[in-house]
Each structure stands twice: as structure tokens, then as C-alpha cells.
Protein backbone atom coordinates (compact mmCIF):
# COMPACT_ATOMS: atom_id res chain seq x y z
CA UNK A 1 -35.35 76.51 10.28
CA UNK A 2 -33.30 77.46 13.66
CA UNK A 3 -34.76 80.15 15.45
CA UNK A 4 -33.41 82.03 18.69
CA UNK A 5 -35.16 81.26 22.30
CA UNK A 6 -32.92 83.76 24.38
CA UNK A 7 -30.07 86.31 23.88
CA UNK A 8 -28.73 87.98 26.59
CA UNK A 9 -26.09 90.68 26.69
CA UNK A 10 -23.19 89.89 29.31
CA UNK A 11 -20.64 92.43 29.15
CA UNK A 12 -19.49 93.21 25.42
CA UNK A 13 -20.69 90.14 24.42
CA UNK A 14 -24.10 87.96 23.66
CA UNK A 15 -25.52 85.33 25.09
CA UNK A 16 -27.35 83.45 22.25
CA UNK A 17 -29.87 79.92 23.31
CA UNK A 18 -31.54 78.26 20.00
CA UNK A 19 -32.35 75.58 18.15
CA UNK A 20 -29.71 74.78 14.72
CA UNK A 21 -31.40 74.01 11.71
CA UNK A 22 -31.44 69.89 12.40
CA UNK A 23 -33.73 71.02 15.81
CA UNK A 24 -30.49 70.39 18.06
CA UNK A 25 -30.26 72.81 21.32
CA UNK A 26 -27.61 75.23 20.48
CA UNK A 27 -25.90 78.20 23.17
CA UNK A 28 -22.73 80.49 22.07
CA UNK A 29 -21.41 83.16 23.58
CA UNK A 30 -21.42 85.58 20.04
CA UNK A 31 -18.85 89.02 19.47
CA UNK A 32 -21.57 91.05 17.64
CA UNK A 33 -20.32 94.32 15.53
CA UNK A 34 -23.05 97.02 15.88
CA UNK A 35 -23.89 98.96 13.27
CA UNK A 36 -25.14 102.52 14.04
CA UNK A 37 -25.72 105.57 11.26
CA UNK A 38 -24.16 109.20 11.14
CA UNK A 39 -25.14 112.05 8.80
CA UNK A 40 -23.80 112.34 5.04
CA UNK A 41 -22.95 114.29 2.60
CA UNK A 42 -23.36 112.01 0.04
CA UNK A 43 -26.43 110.10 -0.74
CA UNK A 44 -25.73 106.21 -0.07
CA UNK A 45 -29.38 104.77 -0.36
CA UNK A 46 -29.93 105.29 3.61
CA UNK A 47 -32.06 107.61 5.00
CA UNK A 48 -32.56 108.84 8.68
CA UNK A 49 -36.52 108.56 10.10
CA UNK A 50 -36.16 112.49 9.71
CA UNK A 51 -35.31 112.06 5.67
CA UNK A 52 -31.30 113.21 6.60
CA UNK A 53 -28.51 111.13 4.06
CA UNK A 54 -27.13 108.81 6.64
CA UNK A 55 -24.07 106.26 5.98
CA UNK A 56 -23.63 103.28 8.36
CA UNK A 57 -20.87 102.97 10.43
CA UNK A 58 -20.23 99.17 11.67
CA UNK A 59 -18.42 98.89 15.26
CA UNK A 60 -15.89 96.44 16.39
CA UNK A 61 -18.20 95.89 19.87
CA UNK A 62 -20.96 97.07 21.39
CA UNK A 63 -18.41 99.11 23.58
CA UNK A 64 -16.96 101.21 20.96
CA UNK A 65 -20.66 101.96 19.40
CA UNK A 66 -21.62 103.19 23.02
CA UNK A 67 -18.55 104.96 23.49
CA UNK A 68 -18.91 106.72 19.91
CA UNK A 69 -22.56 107.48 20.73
CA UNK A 70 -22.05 109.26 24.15
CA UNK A 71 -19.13 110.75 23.13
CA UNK A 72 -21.12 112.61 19.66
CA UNK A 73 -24.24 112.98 21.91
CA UNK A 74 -23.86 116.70 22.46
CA UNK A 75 -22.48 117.73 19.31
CA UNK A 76 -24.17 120.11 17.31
CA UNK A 77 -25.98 119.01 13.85
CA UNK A 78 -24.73 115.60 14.60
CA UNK A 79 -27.04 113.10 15.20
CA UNK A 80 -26.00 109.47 15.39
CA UNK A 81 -29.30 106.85 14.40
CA UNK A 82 -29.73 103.30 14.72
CA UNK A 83 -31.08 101.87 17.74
CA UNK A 84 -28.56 101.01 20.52
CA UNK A 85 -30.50 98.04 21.68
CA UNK A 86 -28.14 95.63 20.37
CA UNK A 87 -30.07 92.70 21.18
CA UNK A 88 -32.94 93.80 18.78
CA UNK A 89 -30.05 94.95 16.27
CA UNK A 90 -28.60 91.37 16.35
CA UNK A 91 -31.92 89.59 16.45
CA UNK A 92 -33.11 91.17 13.35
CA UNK A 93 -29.88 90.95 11.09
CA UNK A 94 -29.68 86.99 12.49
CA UNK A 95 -33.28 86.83 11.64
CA UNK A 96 -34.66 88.77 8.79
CA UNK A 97 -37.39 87.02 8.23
CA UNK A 98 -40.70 85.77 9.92
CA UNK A 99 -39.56 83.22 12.53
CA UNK A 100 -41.76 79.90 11.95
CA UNK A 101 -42.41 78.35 15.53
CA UNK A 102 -42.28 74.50 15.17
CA UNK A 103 -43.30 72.35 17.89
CA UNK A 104 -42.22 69.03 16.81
CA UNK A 105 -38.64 70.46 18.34
């Protein structure tokens, strides 16, 4: 099972340090697409913490989500969710699951 030991955000970009699958060292430099949620009309099966209709809105980089989330920020009755900690964001969608720590590696 690989599992992460570092990621690091260096510009629009992350820094990712692992181990594959097979146990080998692994380090990539990874263009992760954001995903943050805005408020909807419609009801798509996600909900805001505050019970709102939200749809997801997946960004090209980490940039553009920032830049879309300052620029909506003061906007009346439009709230943009999702946490902006894209580390976090990319760690859990990498790794759904309950990481397994094996020391044999």
C-alpha cells in the first residue's frame, strides 16, 4: 500500500515524498485541480455544513480556486465552501482511506 510522507506546496504546484506500492521511495512535483463548492439551485446530492444545495466546481490550479475565492468573498448570499487547504484537499482524495503504516519499508 503506498502512503504519502510529505507534501509541500511550492508555488501552484505540490511537492509529493512517498513510498509506491512495491515500498520504493517515490518524489513528484504533482499539478493538483482543487475542487471548491458554490451554492445551487438544483439539488446535486451535496450539501453545505449549513444544509445549503451546493455543486462542486473543480479548478485548473490552486491559483484560479484562490483567485475565484477572493474574488466572490464579499458577495452577497454567495458563499463559496470547501476548504482551501489544498494540501489536506489532495491528501484526502489521494488517500481515502485509513493509511496502514508498515515498517518493514
Amino acid at each position: 500500500m503506498s502512503f504519502y510522507t510529505s507534501v509541500a506546496r511550492y508555488g501552484n504546484s505540490l511537492l509529493y515524498r512517498g513510498y509506491n506500492d512495491s515500498g520504493r521511495r517515490v518524489q513528484k512535483k504533482v499539478k493538483f485541480k482543487p475542487t471548491l463548492y458554490i451554492p445551487s439551485n438544483k439539488e446535486l446530492g451535496w450539501k453545505s455544513i449549513d444544509g445549503r444545495d451546493v455543486a462542486p466546481m473543480i479548478f485548473d490550479s490552486m491559483r484560479d480556486a484562490k483567485e475565484f475565492s477572493e474574488r466572490y468573498k464579499d458577495v452577497a448570499d454567495f458563499k463559496v465552501y470547501g476548504t482551501q487547504n489544498y494540501i489536506h484537499q489532495y491528501i484526502t482524495e489521494t488517500f481515502p482511506d485509513e493509511l496502514v503504516f508498515n515498517r518493514s519499508f
